[in-house]
N, C-alpha and C. Protein backbone atom coordinates (compact mmCIF):
# COMPACT_ATOMS: atom_id res chain seq x y z
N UNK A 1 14.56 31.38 56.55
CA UNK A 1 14.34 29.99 56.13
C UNK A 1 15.34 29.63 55.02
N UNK A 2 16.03 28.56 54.67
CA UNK A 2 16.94 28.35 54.42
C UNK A 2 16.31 27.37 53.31
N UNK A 3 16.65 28.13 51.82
CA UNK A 3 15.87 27.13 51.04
C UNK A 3 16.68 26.56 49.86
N UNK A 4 16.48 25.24 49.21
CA UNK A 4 16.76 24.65 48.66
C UNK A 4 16.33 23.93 47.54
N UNK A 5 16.97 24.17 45.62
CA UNK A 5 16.39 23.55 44.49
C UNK A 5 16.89 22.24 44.21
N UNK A 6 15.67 21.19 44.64
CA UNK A 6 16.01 19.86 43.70
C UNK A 6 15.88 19.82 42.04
N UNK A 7 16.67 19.35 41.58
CA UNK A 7 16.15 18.74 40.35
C UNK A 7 16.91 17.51 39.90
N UNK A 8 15.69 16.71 39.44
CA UNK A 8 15.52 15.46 39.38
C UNK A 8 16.42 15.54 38.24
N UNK A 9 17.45 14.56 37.36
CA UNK A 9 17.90 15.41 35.81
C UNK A 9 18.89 13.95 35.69
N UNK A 10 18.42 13.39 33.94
CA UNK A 10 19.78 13.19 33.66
C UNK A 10 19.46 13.39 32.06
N UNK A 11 20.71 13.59 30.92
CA UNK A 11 20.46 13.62 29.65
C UNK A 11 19.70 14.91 29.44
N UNK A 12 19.63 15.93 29.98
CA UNK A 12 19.50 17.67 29.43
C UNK A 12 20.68 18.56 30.07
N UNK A 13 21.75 17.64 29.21
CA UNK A 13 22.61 18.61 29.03
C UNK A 13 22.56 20.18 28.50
N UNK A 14 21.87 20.68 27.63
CA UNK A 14 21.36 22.02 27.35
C UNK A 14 20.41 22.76 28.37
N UNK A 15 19.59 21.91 28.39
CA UNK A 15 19.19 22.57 29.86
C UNK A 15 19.30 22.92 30.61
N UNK A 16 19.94 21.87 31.31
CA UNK A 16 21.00 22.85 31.93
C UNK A 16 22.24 23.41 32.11
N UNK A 17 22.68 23.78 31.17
CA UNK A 17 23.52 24.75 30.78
C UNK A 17 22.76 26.01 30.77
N UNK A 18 21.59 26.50 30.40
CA UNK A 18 20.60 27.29 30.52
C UNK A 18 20.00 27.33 32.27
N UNK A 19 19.49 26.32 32.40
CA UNK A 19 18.52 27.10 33.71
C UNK A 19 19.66 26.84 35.31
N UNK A 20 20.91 26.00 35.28
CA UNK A 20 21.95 26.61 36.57
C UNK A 20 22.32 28.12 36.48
N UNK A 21 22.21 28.64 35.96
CA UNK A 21 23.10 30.18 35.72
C UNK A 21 21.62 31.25 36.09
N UNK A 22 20.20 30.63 36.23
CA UNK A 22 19.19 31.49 36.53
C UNK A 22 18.70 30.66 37.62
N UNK A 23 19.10 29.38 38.13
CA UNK A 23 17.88 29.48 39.02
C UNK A 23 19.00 29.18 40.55
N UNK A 24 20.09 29.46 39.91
CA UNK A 24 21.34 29.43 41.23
C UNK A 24 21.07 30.45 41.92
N UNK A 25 20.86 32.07 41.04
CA UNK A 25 20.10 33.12 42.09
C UNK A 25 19.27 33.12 42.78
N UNK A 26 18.68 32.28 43.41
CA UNK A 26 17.30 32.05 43.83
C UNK A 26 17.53 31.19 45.28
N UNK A 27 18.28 29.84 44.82
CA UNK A 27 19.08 29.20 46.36
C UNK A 27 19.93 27.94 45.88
N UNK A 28 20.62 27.16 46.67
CA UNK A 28 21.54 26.50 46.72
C UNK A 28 20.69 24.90 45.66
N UNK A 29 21.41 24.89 44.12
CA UNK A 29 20.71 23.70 43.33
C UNK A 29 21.69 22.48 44.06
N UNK A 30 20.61 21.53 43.98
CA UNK A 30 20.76 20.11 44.58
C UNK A 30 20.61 19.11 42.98
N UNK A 31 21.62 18.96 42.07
CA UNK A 31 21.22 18.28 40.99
C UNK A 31 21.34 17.00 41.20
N UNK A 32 20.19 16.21 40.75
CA UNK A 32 20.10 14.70 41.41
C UNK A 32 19.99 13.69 39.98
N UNK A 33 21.15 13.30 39.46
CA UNK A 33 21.58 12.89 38.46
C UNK A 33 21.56 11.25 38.49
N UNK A 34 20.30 10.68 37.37
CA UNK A 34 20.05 9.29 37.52
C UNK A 34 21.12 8.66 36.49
N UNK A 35 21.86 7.77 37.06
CA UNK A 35 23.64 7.32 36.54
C UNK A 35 22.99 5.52 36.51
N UNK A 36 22.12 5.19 36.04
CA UNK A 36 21.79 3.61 35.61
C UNK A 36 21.21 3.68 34.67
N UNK A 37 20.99 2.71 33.84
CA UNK A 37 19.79 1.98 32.54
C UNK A 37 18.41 2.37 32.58
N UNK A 38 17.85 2.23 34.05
CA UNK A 38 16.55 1.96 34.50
C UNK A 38 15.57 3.38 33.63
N UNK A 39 14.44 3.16 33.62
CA UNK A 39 13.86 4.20 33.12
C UNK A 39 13.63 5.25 34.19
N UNK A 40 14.02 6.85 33.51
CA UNK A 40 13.99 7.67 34.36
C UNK A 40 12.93 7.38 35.43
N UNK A 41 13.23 7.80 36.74
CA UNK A 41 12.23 8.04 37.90
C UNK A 41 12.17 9.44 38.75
N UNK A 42 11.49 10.49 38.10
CA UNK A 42 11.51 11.59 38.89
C UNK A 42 11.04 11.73 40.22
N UNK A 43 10.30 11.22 41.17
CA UNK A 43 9.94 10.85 42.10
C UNK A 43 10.90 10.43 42.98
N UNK A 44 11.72 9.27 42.65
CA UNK A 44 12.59 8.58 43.80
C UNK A 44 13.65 9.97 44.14
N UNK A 45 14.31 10.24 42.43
CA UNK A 45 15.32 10.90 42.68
C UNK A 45 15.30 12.45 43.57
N UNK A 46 13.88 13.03 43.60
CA UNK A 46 13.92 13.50 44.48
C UNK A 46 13.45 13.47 45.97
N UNK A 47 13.06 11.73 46.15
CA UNK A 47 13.29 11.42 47.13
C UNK A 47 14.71 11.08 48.23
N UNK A 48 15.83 10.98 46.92
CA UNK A 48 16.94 10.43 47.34
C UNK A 48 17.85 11.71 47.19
N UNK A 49 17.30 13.29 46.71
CA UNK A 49 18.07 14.29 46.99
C UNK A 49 17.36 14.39 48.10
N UNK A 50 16.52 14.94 48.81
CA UNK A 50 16.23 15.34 50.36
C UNK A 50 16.31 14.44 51.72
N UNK A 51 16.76 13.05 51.16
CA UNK A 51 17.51 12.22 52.53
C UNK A 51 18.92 12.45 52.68
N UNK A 52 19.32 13.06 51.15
CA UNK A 52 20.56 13.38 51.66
C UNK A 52 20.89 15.17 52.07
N UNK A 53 20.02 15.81 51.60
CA UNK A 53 20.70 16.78 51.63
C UNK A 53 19.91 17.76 52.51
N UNK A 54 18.52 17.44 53.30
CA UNK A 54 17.61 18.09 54.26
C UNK A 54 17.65 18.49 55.23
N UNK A 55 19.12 17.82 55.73
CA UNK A 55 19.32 19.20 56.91
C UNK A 55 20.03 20.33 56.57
N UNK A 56 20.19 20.55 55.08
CA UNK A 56 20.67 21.91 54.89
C UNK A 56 19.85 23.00 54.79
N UNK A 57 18.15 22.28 54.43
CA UNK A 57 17.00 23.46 54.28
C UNK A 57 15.97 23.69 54.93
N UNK A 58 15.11 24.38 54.95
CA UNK A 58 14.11 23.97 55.90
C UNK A 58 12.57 23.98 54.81
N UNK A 59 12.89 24.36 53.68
CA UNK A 59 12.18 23.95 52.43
C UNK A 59 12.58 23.99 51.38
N UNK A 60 12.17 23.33 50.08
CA UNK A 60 12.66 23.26 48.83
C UNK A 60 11.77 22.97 47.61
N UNK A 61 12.17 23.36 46.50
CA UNK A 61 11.58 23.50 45.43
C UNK A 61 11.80 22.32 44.55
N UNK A 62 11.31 21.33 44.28
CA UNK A 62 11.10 19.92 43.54
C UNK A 62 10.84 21.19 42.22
N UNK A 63 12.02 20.84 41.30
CA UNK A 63 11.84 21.95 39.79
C UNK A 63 12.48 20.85 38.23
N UNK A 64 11.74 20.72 37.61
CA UNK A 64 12.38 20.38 36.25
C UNK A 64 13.35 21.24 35.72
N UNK A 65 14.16 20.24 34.70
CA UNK A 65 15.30 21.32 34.70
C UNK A 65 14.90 21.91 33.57
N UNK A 66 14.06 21.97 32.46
CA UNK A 66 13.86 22.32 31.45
C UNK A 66 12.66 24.01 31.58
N UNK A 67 12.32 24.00 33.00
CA UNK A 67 11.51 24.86 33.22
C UNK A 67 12.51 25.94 33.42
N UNK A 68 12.04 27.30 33.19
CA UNK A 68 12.63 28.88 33.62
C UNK A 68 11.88 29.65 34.00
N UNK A 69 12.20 30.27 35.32
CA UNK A 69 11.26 31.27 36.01
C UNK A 69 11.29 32.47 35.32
N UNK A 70 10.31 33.22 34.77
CA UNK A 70 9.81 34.46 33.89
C UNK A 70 9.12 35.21 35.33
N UNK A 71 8.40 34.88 36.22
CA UNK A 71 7.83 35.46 36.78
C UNK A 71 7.28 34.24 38.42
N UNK A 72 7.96 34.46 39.36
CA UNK A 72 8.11 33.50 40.36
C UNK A 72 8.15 34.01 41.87
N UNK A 73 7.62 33.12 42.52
CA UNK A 73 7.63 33.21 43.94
C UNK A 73 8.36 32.36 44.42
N UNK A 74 9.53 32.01 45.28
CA UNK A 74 10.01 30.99 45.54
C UNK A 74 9.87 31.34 47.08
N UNK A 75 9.20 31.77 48.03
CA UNK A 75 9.24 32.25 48.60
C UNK A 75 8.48 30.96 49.66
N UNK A 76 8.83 31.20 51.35
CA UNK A 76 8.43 29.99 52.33
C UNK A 76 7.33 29.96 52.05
N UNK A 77 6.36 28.92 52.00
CA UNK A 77 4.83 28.20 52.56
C UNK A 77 4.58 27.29 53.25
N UNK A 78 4.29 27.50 54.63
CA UNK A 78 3.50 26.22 55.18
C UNK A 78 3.73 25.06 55.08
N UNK A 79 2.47 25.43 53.66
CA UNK A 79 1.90 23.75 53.38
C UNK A 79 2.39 24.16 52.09
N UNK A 80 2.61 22.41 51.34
CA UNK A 80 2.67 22.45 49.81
C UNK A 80 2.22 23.14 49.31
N UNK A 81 2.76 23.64 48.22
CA UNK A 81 2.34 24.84 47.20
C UNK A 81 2.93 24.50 46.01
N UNK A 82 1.71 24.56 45.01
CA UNK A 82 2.42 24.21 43.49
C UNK A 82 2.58 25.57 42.84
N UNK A 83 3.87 26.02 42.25
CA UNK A 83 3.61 27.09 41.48
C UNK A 83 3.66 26.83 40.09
N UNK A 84 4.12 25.46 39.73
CA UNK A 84 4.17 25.90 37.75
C UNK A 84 2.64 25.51 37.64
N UNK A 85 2.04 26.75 37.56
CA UNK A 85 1.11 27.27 37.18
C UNK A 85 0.65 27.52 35.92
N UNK A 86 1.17 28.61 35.44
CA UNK A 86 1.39 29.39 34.39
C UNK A 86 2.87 28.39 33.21
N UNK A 87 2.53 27.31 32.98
CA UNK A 87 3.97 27.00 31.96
C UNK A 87 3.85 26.90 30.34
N UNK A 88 4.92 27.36 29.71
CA UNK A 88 4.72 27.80 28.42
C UNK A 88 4.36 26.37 27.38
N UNK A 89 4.64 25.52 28.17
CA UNK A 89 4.25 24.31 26.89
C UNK A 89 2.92 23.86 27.43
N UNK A 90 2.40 24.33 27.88
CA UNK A 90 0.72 24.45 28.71
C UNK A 90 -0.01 25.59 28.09
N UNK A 91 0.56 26.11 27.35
CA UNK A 91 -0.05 27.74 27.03
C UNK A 91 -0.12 28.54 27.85
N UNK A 92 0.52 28.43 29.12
CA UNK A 92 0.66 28.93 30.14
C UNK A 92 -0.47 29.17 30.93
N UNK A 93 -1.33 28.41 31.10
CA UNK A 93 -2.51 27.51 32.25
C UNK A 93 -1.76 26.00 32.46
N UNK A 94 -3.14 25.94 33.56
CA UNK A 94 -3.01 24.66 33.66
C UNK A 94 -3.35 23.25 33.01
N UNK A 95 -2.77 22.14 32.94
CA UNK A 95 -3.28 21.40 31.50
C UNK A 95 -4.34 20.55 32.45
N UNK A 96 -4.51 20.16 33.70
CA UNK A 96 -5.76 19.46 33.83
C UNK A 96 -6.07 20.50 35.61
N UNK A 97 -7.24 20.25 36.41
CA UNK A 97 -7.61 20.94 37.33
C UNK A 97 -6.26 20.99 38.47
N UNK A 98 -5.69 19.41 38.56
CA UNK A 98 -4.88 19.13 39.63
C UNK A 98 -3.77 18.79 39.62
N UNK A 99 -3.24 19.73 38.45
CA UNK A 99 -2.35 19.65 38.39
C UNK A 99 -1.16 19.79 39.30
N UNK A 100 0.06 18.76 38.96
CA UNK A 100 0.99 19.34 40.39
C UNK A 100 2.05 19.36 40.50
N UNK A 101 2.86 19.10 39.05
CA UNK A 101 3.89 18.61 38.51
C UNK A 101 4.77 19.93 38.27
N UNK A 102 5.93 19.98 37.39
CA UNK A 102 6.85 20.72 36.84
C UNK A 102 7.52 21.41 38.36
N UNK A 103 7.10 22.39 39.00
CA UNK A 103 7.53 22.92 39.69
C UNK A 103 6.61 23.51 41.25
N UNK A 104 7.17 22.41 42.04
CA UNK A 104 6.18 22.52 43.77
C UNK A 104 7.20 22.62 44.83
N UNK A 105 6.34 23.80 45.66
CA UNK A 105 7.16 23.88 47.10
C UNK A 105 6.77 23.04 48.28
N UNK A 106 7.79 22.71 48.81
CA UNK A 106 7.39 21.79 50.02
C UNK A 106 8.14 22.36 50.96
N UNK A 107 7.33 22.18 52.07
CA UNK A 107 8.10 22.64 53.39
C UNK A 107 8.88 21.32 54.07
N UNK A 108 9.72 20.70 54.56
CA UNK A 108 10.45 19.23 55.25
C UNK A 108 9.47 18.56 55.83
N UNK A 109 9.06 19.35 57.17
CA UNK A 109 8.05 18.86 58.03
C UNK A 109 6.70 18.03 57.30
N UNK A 110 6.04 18.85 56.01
CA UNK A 110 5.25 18.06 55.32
C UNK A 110 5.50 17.37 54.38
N UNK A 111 6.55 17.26 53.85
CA UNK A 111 7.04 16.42 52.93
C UNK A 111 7.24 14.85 53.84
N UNK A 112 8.09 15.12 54.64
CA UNK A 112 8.05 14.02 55.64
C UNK A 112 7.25 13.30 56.17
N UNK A 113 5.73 13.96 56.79
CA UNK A 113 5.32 13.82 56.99
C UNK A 113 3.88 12.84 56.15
N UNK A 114 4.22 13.03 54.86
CA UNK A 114 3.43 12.08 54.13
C UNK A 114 4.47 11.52 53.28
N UNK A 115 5.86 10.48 53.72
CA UNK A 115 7.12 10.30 53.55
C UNK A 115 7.36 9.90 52.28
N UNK A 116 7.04 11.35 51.67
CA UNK A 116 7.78 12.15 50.40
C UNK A 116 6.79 11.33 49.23
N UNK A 117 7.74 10.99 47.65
CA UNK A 117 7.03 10.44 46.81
C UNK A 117 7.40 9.33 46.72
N UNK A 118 6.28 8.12 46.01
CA UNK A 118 6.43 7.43 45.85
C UNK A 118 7.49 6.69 45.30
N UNK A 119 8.51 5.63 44.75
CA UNK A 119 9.22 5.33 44.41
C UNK A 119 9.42 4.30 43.51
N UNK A 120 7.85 3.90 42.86
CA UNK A 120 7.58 2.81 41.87
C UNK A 120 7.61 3.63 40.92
N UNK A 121 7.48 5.37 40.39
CA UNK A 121 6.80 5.42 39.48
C UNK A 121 7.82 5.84 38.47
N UNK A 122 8.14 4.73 37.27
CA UNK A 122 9.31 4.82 36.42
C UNK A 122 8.80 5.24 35.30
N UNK A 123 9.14 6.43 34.50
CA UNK A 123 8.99 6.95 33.10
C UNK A 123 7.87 8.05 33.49
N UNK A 124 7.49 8.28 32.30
CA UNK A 124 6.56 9.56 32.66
C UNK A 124 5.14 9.58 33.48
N UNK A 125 4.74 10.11 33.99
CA UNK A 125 3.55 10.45 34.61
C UNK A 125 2.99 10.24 36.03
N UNK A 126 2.11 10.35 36.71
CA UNK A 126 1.34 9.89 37.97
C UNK A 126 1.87 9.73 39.33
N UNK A 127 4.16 10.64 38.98
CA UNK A 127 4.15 10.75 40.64
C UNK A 127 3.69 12.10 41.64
N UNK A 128 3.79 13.23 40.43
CA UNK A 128 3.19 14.11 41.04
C UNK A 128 1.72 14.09 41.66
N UNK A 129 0.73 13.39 40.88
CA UNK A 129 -0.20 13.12 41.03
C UNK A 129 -0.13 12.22 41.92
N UNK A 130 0.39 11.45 42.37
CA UNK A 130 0.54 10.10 44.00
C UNK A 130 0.75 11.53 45.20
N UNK A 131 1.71 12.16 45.22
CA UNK A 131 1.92 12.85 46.33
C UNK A 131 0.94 14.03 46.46
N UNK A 132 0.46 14.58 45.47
CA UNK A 132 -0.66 14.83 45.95
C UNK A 132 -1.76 14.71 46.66
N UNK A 133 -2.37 13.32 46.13
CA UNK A 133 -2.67 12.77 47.00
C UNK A 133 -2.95 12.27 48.11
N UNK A 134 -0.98 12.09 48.32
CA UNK A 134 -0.45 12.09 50.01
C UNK A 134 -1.14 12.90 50.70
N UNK A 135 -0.98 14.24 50.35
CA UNK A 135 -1.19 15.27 51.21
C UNK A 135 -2.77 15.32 51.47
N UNK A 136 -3.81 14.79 50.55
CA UNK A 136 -4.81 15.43 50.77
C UNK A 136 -5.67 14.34 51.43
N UNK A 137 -5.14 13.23 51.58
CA UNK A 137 -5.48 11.83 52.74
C UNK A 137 -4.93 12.43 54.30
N UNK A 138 -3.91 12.96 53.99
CA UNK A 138 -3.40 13.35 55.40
C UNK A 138 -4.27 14.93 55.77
N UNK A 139 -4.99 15.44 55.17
CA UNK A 139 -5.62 16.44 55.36
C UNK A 139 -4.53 17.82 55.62
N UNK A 140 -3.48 17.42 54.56
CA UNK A 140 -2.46 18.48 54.39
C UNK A 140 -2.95 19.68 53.20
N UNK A 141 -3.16 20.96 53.88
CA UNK A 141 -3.76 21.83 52.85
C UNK A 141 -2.56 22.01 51.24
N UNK A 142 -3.09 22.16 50.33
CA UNK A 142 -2.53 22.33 49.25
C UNK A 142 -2.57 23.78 48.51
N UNK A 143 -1.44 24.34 48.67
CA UNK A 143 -1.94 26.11 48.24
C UNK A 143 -1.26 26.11 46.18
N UNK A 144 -1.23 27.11 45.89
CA UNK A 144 -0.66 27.15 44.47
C UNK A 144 -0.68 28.87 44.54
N UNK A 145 0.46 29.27 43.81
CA UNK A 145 0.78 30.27 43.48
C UNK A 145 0.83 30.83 41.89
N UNK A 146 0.14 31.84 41.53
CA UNK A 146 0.60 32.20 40.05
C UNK A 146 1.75 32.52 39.37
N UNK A 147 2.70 31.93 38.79
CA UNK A 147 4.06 31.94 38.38
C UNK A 147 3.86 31.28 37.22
N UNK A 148 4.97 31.90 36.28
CA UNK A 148 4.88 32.07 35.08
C UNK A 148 6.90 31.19 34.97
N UNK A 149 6.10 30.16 33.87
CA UNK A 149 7.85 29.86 33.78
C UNK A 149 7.90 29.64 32.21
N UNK A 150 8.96 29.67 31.47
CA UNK A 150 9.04 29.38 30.17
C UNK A 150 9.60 27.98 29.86
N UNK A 151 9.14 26.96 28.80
CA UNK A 151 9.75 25.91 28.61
C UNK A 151 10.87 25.74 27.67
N UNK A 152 11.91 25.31 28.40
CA UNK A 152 13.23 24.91 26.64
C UNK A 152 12.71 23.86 26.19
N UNK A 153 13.28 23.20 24.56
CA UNK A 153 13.05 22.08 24.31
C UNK A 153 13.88 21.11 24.04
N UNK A 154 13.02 19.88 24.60
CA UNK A 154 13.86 18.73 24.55
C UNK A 154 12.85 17.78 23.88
N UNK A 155 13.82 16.65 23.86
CA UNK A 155 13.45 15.35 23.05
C UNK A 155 12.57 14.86 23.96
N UNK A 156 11.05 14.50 23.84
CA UNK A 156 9.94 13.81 24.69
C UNK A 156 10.29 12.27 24.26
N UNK A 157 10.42 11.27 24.60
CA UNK A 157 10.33 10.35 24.79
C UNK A 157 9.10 9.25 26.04
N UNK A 158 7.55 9.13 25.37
CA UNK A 158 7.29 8.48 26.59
C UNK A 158 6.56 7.42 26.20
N UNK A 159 7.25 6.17 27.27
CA UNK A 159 6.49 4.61 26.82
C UNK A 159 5.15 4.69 27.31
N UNK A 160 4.57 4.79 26.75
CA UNK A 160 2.87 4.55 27.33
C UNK A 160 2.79 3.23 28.39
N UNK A 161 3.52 2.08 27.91
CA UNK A 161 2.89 0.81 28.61
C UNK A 161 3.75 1.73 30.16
N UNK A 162 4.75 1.60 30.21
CA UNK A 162 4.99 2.13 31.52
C UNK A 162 4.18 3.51 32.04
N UNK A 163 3.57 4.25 31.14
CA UNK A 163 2.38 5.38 31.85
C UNK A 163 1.27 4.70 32.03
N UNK A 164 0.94 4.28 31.58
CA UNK A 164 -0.78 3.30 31.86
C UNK A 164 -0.16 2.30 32.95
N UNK A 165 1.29 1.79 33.60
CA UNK A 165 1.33 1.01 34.23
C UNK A 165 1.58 2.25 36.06
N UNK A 166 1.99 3.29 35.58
CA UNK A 166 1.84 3.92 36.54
C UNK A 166 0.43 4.85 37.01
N UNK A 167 -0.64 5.11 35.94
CA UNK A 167 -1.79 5.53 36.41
C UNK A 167 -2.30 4.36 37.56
N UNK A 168 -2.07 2.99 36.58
CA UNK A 168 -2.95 1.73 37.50
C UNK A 168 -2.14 2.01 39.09
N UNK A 169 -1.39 2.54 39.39
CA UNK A 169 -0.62 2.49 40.61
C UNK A 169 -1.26 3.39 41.39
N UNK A 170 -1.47 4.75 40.80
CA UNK A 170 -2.04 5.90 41.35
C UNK A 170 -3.45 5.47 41.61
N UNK A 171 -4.15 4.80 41.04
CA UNK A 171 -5.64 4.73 41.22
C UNK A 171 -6.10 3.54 42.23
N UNK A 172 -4.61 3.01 42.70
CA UNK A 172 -4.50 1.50 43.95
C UNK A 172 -4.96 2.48 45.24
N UNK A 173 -5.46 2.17 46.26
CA UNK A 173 -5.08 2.86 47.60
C UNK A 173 -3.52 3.09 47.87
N UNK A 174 -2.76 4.52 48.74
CA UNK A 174 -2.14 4.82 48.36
C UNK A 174 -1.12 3.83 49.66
N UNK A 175 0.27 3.80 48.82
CA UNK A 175 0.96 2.43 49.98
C UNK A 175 1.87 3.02 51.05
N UNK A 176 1.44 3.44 52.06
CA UNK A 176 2.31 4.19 52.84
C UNK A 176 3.89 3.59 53.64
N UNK A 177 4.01 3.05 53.18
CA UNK A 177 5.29 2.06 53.80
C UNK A 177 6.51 2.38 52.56
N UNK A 178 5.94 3.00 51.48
CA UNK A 178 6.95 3.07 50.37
C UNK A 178 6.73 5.07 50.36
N UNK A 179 8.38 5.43 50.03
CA UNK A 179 8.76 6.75 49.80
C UNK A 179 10.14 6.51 50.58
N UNK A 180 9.96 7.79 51.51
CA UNK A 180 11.37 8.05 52.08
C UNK A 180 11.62 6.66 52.90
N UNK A 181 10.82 6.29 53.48
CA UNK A 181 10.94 5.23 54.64
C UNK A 181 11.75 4.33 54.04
N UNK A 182 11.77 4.03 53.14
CA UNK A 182 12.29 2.43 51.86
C UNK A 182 12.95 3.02 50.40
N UNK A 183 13.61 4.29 50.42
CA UNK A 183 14.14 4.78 49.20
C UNK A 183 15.10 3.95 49.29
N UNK A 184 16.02 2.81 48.70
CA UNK A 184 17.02 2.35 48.30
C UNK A 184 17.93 2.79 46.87
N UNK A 185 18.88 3.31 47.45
CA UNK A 185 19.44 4.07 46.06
C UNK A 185 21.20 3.78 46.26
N UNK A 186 22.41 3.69 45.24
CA UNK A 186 23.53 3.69 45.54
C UNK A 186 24.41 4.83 44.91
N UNK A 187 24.51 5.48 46.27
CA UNK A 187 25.92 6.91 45.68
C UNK A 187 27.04 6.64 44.96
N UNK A 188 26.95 7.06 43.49
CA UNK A 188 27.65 6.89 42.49
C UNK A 188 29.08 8.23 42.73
N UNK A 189 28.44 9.69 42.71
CA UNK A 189 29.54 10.08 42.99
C UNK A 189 28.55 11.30 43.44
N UNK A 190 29.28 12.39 44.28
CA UNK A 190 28.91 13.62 45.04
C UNK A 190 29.88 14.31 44.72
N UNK A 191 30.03 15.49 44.46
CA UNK A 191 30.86 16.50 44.39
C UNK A 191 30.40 18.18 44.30
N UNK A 192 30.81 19.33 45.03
CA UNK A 192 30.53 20.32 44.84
C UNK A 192 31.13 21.37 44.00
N UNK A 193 30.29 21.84 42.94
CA UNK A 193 30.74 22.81 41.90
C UNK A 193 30.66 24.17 42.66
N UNK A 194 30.71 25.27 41.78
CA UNK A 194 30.40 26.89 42.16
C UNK A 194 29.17 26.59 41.82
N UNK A 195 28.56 26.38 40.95
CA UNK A 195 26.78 26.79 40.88
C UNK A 195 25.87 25.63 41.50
N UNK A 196 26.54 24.44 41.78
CA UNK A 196 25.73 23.76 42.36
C UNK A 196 26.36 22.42 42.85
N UNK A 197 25.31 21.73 43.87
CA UNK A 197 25.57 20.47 43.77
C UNK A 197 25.53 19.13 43.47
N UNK A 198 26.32 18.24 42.43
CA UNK A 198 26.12 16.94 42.26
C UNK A 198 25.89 15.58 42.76
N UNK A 199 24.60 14.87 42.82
CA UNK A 199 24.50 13.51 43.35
C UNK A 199 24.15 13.06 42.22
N UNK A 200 24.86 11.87 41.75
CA UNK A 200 24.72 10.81 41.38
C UNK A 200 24.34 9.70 41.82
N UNK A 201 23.36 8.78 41.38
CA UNK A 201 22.21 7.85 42.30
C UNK A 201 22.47 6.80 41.16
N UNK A 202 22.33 5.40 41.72
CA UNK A 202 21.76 4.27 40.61
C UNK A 202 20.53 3.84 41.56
N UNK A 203 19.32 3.66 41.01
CA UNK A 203 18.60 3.29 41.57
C UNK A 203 18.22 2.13 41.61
């Protein structure tokens, strides 16, 4: 199986400088670099790395770049599988039951199949929590693995009015006509390094 790391990323420059050089051993990084004003959107952008780059894998790892594998499975599943499990700015549990964020495996077929994440949800919070979701309306099983990752640090920045404007989104019935089907994004620039590859997106 032929697998593949998204990460969503713009402005952790230290980061990654740190986690390309450890998590390149593992499989081919897909860095999906947001190049506009708009407030970050982790969701789209890795909606708009796997339309472009999914027939190279046959699953992939949706990973923050600030996370580091200490102890990891990256290994095929099925069905979705969350492994940041265990993360160090969590105390290394989980911070609420359902959780699903930092670092999840998806197989194509089911990612697709509940067409990917949402694409409203700008600034921090509630897209991991939407695609979750996805899956568990579609009666897509949800597995999780124990893996242990360490956190670097960065500057948190988060607008609340835009998090309270994305819970109210998550708690709507969920809108199936929006994700991959309607990702609108414009290729800024693509290019391939030795440790990985660059997309640049304006969304």
């Amino acid at each position: 199986m032929n697998f593949g790391i998204i990460i969503p990323y713009r402005n952790r420059l230290e980061n990654l400088r740190v986690s390309i050089p450890i998590l390149k051993q593992f499989g081919q990084i897909y860095l999906i670099e947001q190049a506009d004003d708009k407030p970050f959107n982790r969701g789209k952008l890795i909606n708009c790395g796997w339309l472009e780059f999914n027939k190279e894998f046959d699953y992939f790892v949706a990973h923050d770049v600030d996370k580091i594998p200490e102890l990891v499975d990256y290994s095929y599943c099925d069905n979705p599988c969350h492994i940041g499990t265990q993360i160090e700015q969590f105390g290394y549990k989980m911070p609420y039951e359902k959780f699903f964020g930092g670092i999840t495996l998806f197989p194509n077929d089911k990612f697709e199949q509940v067409n990917g994440f949402g694409n409203l949800y700008f600034g921090f919070g509630a897209e991991d929590d939407c695609i979750r979701r996805r899956f568990e309306e579609k009666n897509i099983p949800i597995e999780s693995r124990q893996c242990r990752f360490k956190s670097l640090p960065h500057e948190i920045n988060i607008d609340y009015i835009l998090r309270m404007k994305n819970y109210q989104r998550f708690k709507a019935p969920v809108d199936w006509n929006d994700g991959l089907s309607n990702c609108q994004y414009e290729i800024v620039d693509c290019e391939d390094f030795d440790d990985y590859t660059l997309l640049k997106v304006k969304l």
